[in-house]
Structure formats: C-alpha cells, structure tokens
N, C-alpha and C. Protein backbone atom coordinates (compact mmCIF):
# COMPACT_ATOMS: atom_id res chain seq x y z
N UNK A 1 0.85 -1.19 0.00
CA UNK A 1 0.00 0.00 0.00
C UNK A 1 0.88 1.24 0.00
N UNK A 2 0.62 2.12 -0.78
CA UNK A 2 1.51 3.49 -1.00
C UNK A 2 0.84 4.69 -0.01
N UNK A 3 1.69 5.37 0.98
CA UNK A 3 1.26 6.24 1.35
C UNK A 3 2.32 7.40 0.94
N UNK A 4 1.57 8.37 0.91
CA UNK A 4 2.07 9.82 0.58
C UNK A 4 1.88 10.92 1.80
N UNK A 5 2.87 11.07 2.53
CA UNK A 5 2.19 12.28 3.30
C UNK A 5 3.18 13.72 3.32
N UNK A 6 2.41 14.39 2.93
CA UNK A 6 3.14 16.12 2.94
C UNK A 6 3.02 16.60 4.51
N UNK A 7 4.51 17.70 4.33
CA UNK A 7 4.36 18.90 5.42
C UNK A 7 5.41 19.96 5.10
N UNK A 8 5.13 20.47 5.89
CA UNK A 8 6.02 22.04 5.50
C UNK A 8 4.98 23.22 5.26
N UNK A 9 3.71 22.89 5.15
CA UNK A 9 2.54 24.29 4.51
C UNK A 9 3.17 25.35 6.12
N UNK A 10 2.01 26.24 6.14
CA UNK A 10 1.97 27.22 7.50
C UNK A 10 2.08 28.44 6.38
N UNK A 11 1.71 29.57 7.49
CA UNK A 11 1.29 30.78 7.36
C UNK A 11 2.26 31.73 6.68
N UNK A 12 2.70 32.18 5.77
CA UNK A 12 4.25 33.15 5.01
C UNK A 12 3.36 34.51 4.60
N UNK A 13 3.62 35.53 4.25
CA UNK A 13 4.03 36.82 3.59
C UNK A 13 4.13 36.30 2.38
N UNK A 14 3.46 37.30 1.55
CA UNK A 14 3.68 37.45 0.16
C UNK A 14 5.64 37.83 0.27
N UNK A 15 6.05 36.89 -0.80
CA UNK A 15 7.42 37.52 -1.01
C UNK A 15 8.43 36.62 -0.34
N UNK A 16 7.83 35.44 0.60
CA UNK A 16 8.39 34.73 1.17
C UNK A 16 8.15 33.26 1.10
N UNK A 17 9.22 32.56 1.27
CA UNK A 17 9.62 30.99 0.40
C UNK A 17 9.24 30.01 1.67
N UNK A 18 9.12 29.37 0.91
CA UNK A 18 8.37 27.84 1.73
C UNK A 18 9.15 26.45 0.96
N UNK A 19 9.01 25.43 1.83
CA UNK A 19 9.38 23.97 0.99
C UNK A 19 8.52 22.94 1.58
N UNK A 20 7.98 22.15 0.96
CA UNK A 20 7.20 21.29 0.99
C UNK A 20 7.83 19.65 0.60
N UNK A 21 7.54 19.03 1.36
CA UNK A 21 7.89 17.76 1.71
C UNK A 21 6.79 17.20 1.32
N UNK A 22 7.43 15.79 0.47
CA UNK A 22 6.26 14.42 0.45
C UNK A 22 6.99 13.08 0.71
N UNK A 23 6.65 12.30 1.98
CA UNK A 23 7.46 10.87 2.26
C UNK A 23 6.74 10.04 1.99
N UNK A 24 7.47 9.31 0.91
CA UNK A 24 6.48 8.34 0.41
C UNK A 24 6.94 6.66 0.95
N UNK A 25 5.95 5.89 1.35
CA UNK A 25 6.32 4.67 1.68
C UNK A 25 5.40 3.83 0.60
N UNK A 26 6.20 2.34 0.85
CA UNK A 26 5.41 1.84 0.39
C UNK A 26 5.55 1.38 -1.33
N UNK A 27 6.47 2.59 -1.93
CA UNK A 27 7.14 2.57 -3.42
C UNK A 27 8.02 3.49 -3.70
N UNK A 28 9.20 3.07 -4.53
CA UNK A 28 9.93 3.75 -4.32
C UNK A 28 9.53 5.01 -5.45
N UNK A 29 10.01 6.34 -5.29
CA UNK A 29 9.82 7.25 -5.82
C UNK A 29 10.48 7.26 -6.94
N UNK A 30 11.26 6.52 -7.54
CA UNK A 30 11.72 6.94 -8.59
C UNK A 30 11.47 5.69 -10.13
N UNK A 31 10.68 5.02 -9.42
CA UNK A 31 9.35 4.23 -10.40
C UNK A 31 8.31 4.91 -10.52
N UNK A 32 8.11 6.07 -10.57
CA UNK A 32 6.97 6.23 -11.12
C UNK A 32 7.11 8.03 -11.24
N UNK A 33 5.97 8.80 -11.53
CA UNK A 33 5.98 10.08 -11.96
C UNK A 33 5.41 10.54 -11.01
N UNK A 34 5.86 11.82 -10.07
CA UNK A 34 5.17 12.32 -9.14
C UNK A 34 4.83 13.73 -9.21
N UNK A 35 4.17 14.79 -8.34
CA UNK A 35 3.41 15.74 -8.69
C UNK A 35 2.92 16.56 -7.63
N UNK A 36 2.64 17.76 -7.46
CA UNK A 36 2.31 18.53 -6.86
C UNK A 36 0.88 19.55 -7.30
N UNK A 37 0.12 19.26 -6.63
CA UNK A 37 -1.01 19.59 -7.08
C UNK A 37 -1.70 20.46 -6.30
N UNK A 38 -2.62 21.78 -6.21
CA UNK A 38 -3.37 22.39 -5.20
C UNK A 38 -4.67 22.87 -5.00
N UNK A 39 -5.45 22.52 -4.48
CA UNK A 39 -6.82 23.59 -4.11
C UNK A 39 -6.86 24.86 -3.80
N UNK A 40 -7.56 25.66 -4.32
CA UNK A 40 -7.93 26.84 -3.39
C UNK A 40 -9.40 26.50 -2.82
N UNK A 41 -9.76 27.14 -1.93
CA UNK A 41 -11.11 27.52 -1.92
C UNK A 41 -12.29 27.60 -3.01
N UNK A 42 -13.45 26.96 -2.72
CA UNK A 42 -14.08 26.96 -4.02
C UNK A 42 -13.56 26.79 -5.87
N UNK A 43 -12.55 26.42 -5.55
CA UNK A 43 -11.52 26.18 -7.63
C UNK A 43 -11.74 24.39 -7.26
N UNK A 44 -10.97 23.91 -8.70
CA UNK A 44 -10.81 23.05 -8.56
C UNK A 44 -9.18 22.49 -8.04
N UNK A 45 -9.55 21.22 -8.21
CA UNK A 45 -7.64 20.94 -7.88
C UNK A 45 -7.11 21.62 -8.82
N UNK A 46 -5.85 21.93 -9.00
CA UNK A 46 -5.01 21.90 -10.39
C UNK A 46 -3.76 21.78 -10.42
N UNK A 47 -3.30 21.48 -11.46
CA UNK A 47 -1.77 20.59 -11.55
C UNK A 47 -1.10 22.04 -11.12
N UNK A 48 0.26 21.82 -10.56
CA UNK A 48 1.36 22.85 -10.16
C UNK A 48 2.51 22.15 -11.01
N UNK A 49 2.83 21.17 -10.56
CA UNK A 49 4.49 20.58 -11.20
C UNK A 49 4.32 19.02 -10.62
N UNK A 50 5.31 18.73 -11.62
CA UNK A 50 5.32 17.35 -11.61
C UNK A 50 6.93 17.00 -12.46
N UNK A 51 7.86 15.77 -11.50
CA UNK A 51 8.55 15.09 -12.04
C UNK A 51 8.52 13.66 -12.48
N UNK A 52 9.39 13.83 -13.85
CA UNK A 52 8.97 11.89 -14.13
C UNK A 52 9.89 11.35 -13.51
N UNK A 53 9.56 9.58 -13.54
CA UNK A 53 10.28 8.95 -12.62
C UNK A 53 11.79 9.15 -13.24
N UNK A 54 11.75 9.32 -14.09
CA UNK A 54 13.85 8.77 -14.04
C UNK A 54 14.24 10.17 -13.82
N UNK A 55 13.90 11.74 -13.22
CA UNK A 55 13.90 12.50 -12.10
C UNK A 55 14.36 14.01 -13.59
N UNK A 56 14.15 13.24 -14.49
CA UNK A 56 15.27 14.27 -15.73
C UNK A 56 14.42 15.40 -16.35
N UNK A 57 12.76 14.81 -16.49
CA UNK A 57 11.95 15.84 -17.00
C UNK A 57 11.12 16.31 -15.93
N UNK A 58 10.93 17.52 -15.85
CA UNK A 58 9.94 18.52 -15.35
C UNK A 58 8.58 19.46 -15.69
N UNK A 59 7.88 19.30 -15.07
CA UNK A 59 6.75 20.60 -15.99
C UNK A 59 5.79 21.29 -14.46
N UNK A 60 5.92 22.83 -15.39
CA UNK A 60 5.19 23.60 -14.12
C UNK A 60 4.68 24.18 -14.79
N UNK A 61 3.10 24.37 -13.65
CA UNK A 61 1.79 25.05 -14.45
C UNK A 61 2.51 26.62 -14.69
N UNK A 62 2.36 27.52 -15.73
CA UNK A 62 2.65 28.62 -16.15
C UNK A 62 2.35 29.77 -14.73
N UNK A 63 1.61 29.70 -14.02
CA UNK A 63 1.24 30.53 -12.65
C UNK A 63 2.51 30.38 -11.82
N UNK A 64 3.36 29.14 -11.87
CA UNK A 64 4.57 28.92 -10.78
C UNK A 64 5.94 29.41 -11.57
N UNK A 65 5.97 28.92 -12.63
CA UNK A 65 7.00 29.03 -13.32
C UNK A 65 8.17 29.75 -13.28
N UNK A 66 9.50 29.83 -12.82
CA UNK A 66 10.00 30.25 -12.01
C UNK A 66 10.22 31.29 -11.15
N UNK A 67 8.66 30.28 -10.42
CA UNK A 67 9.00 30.43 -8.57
C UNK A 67 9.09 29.46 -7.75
N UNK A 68 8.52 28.33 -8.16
CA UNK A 68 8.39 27.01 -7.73
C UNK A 68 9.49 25.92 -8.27
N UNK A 69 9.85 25.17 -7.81
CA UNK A 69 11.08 24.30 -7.97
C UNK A 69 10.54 23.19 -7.53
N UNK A 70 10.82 21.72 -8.74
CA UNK A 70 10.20 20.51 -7.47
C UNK A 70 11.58 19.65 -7.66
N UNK A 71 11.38 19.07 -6.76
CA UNK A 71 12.71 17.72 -7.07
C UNK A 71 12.27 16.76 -5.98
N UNK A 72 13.16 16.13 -6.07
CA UNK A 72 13.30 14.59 -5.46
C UNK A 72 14.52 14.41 -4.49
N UNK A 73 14.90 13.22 -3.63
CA UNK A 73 15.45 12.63 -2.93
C UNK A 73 15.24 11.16 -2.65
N UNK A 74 16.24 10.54 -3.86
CA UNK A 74 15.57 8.69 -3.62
C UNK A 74 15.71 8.08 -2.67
N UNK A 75 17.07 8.98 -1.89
CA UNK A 75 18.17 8.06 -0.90
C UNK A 75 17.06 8.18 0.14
N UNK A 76 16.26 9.21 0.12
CA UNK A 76 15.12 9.47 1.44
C UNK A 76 13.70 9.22 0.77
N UNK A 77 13.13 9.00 -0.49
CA UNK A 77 11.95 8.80 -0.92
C UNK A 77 11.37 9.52 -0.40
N UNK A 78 11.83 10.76 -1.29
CA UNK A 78 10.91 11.47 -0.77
C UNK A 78 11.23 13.12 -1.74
N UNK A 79 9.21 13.58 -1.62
CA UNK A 79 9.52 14.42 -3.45
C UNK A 79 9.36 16.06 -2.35
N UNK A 80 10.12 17.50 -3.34
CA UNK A 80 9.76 18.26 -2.65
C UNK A 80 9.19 19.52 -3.38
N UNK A 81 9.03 20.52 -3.17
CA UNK A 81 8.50 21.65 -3.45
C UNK A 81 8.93 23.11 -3.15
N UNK A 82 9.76 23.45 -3.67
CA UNK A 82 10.38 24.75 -3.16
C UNK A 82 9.42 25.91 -3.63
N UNK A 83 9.22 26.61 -2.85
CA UNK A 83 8.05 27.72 -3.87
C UNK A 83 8.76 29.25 -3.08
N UNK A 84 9.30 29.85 -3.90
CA UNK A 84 9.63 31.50 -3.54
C UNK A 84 8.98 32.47 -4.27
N UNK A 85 9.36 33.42 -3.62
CA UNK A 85 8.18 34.66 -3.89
C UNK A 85 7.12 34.52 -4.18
N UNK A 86 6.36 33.86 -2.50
CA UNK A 86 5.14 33.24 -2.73
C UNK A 86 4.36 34.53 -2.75
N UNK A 87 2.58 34.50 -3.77
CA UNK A 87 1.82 34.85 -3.67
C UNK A 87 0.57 35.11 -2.98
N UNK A 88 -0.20 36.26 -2.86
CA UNK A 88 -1.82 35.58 -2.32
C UNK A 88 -2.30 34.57 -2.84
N UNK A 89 -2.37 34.37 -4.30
CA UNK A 89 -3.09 33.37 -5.14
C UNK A 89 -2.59 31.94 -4.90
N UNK A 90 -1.39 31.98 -4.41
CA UNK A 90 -0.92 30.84 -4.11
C UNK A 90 -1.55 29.83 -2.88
N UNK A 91 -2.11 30.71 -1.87
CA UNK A 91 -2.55 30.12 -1.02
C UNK A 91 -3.71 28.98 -1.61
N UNK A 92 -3.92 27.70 -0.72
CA UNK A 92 -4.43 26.40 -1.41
C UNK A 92 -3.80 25.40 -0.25
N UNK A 93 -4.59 23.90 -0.37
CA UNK A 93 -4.52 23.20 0.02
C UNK A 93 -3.06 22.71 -1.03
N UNK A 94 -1.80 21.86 -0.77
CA UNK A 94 -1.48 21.39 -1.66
C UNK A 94 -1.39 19.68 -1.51
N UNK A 95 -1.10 18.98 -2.37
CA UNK A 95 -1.37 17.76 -2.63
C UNK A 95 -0.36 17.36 -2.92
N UNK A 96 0.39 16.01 -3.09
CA UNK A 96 1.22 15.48 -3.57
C UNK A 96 0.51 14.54 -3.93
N UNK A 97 1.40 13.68 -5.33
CA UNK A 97 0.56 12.53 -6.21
C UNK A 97 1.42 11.77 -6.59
N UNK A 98 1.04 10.24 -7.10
CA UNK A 98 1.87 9.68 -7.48
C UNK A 98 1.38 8.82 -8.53
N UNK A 99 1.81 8.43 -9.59
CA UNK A 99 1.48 7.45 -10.89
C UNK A 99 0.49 8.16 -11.24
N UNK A 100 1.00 8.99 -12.38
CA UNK A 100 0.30 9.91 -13.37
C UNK A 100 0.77 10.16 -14.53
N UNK A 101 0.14 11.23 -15.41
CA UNK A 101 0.84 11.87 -16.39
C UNK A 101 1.55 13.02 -15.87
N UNK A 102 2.78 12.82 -16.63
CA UNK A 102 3.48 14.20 -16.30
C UNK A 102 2.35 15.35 -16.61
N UNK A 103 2.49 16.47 -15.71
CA UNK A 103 1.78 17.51 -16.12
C UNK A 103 0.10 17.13 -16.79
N UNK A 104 -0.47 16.22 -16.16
CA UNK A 104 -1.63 15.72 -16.20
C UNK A 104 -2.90 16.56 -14.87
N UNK A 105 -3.62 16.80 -15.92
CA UNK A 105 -4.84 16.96 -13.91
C UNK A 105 -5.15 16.23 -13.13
N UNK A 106 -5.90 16.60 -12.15
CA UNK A 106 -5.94 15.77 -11.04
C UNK A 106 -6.33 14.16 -11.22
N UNK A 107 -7.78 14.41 -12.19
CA UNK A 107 -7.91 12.69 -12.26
C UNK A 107 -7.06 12.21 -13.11
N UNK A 108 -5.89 11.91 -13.64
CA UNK A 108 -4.86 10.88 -13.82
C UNK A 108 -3.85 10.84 -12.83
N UNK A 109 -3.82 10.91 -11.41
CA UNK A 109 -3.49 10.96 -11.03
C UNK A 109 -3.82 9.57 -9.83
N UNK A 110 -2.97 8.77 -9.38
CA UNK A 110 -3.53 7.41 -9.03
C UNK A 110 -3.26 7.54 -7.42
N UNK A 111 -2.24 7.84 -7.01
CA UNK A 111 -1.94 7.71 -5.27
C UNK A 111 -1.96 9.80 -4.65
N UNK A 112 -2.53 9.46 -3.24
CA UNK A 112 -2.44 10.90 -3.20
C UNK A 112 -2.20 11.07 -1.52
N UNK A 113 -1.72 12.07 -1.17
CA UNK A 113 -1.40 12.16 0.43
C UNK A 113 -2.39 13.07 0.56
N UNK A 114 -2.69 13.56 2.10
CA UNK A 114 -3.93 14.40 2.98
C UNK A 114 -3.90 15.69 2.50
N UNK A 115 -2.92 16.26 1.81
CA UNK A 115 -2.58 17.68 1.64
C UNK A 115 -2.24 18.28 3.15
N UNK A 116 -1.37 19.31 2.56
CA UNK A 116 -0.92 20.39 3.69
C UNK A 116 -1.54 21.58 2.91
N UNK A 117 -1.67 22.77 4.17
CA UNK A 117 -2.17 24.06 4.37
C UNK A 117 -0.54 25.10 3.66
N UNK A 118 -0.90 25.97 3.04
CA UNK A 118 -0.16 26.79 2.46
C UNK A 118 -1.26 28.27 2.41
N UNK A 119 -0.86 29.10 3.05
CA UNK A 119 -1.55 30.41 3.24
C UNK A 119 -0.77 31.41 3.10
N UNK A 120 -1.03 32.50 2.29
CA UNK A 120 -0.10 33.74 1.75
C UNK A 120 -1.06 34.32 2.41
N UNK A 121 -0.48 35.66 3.42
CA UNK A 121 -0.70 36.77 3.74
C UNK A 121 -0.14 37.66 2.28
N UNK A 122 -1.38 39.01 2.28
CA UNK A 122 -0.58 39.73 1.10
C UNK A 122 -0.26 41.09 1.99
C-alpha cells in the first residue's frame, strides 16, 4: 500500500519561500511520476508541477513558473516543493501525487497524500 504524506505548509508573507515535503512509503519514488497539485477555496484541484520517474523531466503550471522548484530525494523517498516569492493566489490546500501523467490533472493521477495548508498573507 503506498502512502504519501506532505508537510512544511503554514502561514508566510507574500514575497516569502516555503518547501514542501512528500514521504512516500510503500514505493519507491523513482518508479513512477510524481506531482504537486493544489486547491484553493471553491476552484478546482489543479496541476502545479510534476517530475517523471527517471527525475530528468519537469513541468510547471505557467502561474509557478520560475518560482516554484520541485525535485526529489531517492536516498530518502521522498519528493519536494520549493516555492519563492510566494503569492496571495498561491494560497491552497497542496497535494502530492503519485502514478500519473506528467503535467496531467488531477484525475490521472492514481496515489495521493492528505494535503498540507499553504496560506499567503498579502
């Protein structure tokens, strides 16, 4: 059974960087394609970034694009999320995912952790 669980969300300032953690058990992270995904309030999910498994290709939704950074750690299984010069708009539940399409929406998306809280003060 694959579990996914994120942390790192909490309360930042517009203008200020956060990193987000996902420990995955259960499979190793670098079989498969993983992803970062978020809610706001009333929206739907929507894709943020996502790496494929052999760790080489990347894709980020055009809203992050460099501000957000994702990568990996096999030796720790485990995927992350760097996000600077965070926004209001940014605020959202975020998600981590696993066995998908790169840069796919939410439903191709097969394993998923509880989400963490990410809140921009502006």
């Amino acid at each position: 059974q694959v579990q996914l669980v994120e942390s790192g969300g909490g309360l930042v300032r517009a203008g200020d960087s956060l990193r987000l953690s996902c420990t995955v058990s259960g499979r190793t992270i670098s079989t498969y394609n993983m992803a970062w995904l978020r809610q706001a309030p009333g929206k739907e999910r929507e894709f943020v970034a996502a790496i494929s498994w052999t760790g080489r290709r990347t894709r980020y939704a055009d809203s992050v694009k460099g501000r957000f950074t994702i990568s990996r750690d096999s030796a720790k299984n485990t995927l992350y999320l760097q996000m600077n010069n965070l926004k209001f708009e940014d605020t959202a539940v975020y998600y981590c995912a696993g066995g998908g399409e790169l840069g796919g929406p939410a439903d191709v998306w097969n394993d998923w952790g509880q989400g963490t809280q990410v809140t921009v003060s502006s």
